[in-house]
Protein backbone atom coordinates (compact mmCIF):
# COMPACT_ATOMS: atom_id res chain seq x y z
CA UNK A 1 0.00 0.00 0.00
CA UNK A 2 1.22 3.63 -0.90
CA UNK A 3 -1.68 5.61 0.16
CA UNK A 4 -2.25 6.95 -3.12
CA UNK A 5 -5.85 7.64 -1.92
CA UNK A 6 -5.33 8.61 1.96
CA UNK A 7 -8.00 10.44 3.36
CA UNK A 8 -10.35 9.87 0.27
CA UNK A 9 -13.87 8.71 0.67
CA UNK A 10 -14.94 7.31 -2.87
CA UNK A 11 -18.62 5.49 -3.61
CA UNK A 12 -18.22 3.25 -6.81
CA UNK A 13 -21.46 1.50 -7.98
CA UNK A 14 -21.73 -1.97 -9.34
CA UNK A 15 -18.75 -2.90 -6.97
CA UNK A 16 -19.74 -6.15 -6.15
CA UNK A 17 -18.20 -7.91 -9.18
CA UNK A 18 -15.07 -7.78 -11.93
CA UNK A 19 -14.14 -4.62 -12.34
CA UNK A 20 -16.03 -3.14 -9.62
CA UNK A 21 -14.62 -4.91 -7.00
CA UNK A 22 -11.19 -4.60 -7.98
CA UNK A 23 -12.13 -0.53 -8.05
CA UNK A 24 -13.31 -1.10 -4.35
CA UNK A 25 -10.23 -3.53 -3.02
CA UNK A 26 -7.40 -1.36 -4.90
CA UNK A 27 -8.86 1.62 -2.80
CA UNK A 28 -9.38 0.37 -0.01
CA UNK A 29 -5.35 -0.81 -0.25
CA UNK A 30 -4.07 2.58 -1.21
CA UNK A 31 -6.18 4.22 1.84
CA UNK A 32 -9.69 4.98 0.90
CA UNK A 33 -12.73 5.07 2.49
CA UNK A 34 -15.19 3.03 0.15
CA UNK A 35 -18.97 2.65 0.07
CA UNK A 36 -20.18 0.35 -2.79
CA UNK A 37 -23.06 -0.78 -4.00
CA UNK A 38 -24.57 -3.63 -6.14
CA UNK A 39 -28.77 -4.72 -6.14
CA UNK A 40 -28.43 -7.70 -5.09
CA UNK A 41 -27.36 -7.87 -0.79
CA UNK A 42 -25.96 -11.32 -0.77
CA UNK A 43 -23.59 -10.67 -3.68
CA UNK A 44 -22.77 -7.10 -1.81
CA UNK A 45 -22.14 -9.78 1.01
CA UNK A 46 -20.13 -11.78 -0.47
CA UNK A 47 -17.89 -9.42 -2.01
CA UNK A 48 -18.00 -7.55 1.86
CA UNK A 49 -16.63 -10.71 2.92
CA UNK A 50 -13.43 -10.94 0.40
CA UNK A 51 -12.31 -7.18 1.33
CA UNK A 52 -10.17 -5.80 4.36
CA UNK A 53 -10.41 -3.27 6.39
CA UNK A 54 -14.28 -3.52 7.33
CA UNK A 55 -14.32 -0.58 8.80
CA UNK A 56 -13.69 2.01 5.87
CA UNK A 57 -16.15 0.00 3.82
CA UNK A 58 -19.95 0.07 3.09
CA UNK A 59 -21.99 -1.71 1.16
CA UNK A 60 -25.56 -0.37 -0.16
CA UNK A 61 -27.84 -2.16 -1.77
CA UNK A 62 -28.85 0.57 -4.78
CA UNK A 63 -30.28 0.33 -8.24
CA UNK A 64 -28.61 2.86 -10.48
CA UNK A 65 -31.61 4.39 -12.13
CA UNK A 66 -33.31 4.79 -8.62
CA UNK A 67 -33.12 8.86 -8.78
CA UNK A 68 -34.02 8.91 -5.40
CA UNK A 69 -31.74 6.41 -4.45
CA UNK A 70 -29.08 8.51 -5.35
CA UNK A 71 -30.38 11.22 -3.91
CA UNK A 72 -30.16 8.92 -0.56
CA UNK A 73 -26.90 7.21 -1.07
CA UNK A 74 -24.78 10.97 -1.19
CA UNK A 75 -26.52 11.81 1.74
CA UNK A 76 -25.77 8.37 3.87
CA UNK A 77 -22.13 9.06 2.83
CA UNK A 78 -21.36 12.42 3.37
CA UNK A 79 -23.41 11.58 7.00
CA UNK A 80 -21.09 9.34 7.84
CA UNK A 81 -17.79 9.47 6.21
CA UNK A 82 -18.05 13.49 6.02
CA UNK A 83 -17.48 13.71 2.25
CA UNK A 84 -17.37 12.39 -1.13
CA UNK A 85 -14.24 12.77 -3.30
CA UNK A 86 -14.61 9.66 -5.87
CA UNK A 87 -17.69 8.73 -7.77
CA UNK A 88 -16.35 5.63 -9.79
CA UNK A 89 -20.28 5.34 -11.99
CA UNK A 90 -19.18 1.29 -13.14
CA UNK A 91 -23.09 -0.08 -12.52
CA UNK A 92 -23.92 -1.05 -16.28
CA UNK A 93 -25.57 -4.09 -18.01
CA UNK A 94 -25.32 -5.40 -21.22
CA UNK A 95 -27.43 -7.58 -23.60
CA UNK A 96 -26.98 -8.65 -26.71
CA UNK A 97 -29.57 -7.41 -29.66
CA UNK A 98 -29.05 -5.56 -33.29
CA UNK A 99 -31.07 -2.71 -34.70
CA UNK A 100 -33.77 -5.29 -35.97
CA UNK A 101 -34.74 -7.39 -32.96
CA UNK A 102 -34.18 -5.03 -30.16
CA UNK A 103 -37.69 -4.60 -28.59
CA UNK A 104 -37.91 -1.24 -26.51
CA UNK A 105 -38.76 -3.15 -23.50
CA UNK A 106 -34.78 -4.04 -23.86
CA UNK A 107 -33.83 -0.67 -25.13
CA UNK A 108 -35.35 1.28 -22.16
CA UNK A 109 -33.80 -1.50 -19.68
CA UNK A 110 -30.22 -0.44 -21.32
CA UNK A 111 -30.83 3.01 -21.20
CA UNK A 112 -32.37 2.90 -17.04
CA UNK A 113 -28.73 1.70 -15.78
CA UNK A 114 -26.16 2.69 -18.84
CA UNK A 115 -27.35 5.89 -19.29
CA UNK A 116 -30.16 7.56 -16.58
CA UNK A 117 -27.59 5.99 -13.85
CA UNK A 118 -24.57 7.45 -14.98
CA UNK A 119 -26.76 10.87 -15.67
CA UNK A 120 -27.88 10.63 -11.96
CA UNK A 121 -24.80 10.13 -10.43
CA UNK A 122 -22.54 12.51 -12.35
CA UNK A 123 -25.44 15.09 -11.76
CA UNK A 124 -25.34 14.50 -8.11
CA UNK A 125 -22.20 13.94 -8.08
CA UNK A 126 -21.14 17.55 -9.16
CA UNK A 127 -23.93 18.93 -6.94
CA UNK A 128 -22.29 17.16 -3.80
CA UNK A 129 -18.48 17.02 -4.90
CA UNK A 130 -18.09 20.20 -6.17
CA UNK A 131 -15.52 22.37 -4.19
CA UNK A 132 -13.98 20.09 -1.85
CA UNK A 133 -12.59 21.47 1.18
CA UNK A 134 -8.86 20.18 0.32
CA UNK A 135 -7.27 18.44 -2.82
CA UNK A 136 -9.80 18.03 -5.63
CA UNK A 137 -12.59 15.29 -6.49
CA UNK A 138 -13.17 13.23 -9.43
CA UNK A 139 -16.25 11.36 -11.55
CA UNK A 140 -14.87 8.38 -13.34
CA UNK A 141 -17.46 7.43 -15.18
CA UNK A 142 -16.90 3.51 -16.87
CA UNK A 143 -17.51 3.49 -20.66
CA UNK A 144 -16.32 0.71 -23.23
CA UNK A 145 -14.21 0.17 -26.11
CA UNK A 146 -18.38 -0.67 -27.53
CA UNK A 147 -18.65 2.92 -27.08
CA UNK A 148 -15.83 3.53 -29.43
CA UNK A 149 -16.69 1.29 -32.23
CA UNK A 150 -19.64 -0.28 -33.34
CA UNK A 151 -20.81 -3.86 -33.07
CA UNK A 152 -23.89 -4.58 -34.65
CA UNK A 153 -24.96 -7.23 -32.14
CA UNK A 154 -25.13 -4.88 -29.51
CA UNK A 155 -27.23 -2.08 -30.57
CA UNK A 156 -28.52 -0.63 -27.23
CA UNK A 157 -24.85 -1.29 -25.35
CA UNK A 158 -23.41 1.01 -28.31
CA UNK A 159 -26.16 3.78 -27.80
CA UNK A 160 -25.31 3.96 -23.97
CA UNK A 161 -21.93 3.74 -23.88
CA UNK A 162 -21.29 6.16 -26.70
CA UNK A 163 -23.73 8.52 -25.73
CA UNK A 164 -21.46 8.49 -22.14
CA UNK A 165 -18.50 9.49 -23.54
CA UNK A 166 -19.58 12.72 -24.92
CA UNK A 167 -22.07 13.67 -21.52
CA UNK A 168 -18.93 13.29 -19.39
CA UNK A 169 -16.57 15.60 -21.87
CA UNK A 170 -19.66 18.02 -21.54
CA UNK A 171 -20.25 17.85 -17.43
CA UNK A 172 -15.85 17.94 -17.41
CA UNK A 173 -15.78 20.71 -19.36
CA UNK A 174 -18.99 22.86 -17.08
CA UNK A 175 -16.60 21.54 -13.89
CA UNK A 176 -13.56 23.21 -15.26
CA UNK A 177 -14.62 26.36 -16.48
CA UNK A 178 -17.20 26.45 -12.85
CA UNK A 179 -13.22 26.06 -11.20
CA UNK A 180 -14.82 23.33 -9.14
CA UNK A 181 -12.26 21.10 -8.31
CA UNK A 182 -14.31 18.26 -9.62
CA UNK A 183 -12.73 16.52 -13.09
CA UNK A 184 -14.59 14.22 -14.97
CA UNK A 185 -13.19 11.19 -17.33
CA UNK A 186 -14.02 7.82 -18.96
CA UNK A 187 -12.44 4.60 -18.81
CA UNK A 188 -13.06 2.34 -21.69
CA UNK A 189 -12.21 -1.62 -21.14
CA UNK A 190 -11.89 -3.75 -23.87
CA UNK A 191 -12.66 -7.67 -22.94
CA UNK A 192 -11.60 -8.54 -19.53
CA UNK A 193 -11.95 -11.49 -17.52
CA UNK A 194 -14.82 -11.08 -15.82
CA UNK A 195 -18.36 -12.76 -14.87
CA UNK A 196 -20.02 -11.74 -17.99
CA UNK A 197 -17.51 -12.74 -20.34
CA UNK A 198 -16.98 -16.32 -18.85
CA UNK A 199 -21.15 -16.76 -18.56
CA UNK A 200 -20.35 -16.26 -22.72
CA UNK A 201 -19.50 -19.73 -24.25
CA UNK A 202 -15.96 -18.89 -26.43
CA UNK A 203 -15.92 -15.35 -25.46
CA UNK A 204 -12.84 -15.79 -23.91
CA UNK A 205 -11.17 -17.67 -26.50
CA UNK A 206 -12.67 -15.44 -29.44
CA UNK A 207 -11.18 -12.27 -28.10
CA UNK A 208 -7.72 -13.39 -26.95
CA UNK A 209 -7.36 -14.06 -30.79
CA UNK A 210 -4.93 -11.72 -31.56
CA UNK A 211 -6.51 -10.22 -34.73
CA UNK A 212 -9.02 -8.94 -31.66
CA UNK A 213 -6.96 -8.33 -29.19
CA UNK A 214 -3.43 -8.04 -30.25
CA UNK A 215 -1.70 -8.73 -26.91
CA UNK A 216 -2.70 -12.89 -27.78
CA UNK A 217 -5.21 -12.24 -24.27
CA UNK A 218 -8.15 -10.49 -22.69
CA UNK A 219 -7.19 -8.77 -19.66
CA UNK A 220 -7.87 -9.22 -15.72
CA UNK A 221 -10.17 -6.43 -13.25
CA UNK A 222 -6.88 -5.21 -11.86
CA UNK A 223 -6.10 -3.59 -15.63
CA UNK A 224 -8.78 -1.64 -15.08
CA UNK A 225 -8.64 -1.23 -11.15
CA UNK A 226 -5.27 0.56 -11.62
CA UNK A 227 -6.47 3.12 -13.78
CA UNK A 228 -8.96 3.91 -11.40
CA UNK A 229 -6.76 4.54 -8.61
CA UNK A 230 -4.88 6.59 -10.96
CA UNK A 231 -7.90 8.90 -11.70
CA UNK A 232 -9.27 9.37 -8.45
CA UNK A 233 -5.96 10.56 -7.05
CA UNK A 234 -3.98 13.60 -7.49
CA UNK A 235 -1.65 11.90 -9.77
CA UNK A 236 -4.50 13.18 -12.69
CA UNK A 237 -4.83 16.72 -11.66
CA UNK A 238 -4.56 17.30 -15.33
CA UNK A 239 -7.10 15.03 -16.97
CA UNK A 240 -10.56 16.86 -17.76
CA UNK A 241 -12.77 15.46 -19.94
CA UNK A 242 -10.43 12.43 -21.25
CA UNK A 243 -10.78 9.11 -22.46
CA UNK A 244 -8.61 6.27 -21.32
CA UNK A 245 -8.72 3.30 -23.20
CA UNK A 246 -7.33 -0.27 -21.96
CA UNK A 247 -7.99 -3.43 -24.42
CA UNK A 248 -5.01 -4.62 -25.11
CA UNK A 249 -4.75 -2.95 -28.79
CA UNK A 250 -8.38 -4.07 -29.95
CA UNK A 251 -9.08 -0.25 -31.03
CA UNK A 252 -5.94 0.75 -32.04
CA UNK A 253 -5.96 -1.65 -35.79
């Protein structure tokens, strides 16, 4: 542990699986206080159990597209842990569908977590985060190399995650010019080893192809975990409205 995040109090959502919980156990290592949330309790309870240092971590049982329940969840933090500094916005779901047989019904499912959650919580997030006593804070709002490029069997995942990349240049660049001490960037994974992609039969196997993913391998949570610590410290003073992408060379053929 370096304490890269001492005295930070961060809330990441969907932080009971993959990359969320290696977002939640990396901070918690370099000195953060961490709520986290998830919608299902035993999962959250399960993870709870894997992670040290009980007492600067939380979890909440929260649906992302719950606008009150973000309302709730800034409020329970800042009660108790005095503060927010990190919003890590990771909560997403994805299901496969193209243009033609993507009923709304899945459409407006994609659109509840993807995009109304990371609306709420990067609007509440600037509301509560803005012009922090010491330091600065950060949104780090979780995108995908999907909203980069297009795949045409994932219609409504491509909408949401595209759409997110340009909404967080937009709130980074209010944030800046507001001089609130509140930056706001995207992380976009390619394929990485996580619950989803092993529930897929030969995703694993398809993308470590290296005309996919040049590297010859998808990566682990921890890939993206890092980056995360990087963004919510002061090590990224400078980043304001960026994209970081980390998929082992998919997007850069």
């Amino acid at each position: 542990m370096t304490d890269r995040l001492k005295n930070k109090v961060a809330i990441v959502t969907g932080g009971t699986l993959g990359i969320g919980l290696s977002i939640v156990d990396l901070y918690l290592k370099e000195g953060a206080k961490v709520v986290f949330t998830g919608r299902r309790q035993a999962v959250g309870e399960q993870a709870l159990a894997t992670l040290g240092n009980p007492a600067n971590t939380k979890f909440v049982v929260h649906d992302a597209s719950d606008e009150e329940g973000w309302k709730k969840l800034f409020a329970d933090t800042i009660a108790e842990f005095g503060k927010v500094d990190i919003l890590v916005n990771n909560a997403g779901i994805g299901e496969a569908g193209d243009v033609e047989h993507t009923d709304y019904a899945q459409w407006r499912r994609t659109m509840d977590i993807n995009l109304d959650g990371v609306y709420f919580g990067t609007h509440y997030g600037v509301i509560n985060m803005k012009n922090p006593k010491s330091g600065d804070a950060s949104i780090i709002n979780m995108s995908s190399i999907e909203g980069l490029v297009g795949d045409p069997d994932l219609f409504a995942y491509n909408a949401t995650k595209g759409a997110l990349r340009i909404m967080s240049k937009s709130a980074a660049l209010y944030c800046a010019r507001n001089d609130y001490n509140l930056r706001v960037n995207t992380i976009h994974p390619g394929y990485i080893k996580t619950p989803l992609v092993e529930n897929l039969d030969g995703a694993e196997a398809a993308m470590s192809d290296r005309t996919k993913t040049p590297l010859g391998h998808i990566g682990v949570p921890d890939d993206i975990g890092w980056l995360a610590v990087y963004l919510g410290s002061e090590e990224s003073k400078f980043a304001v409205g960026s994209e970081f992408t980390v998929d082992g060379g998919y997007t850069a053929q």
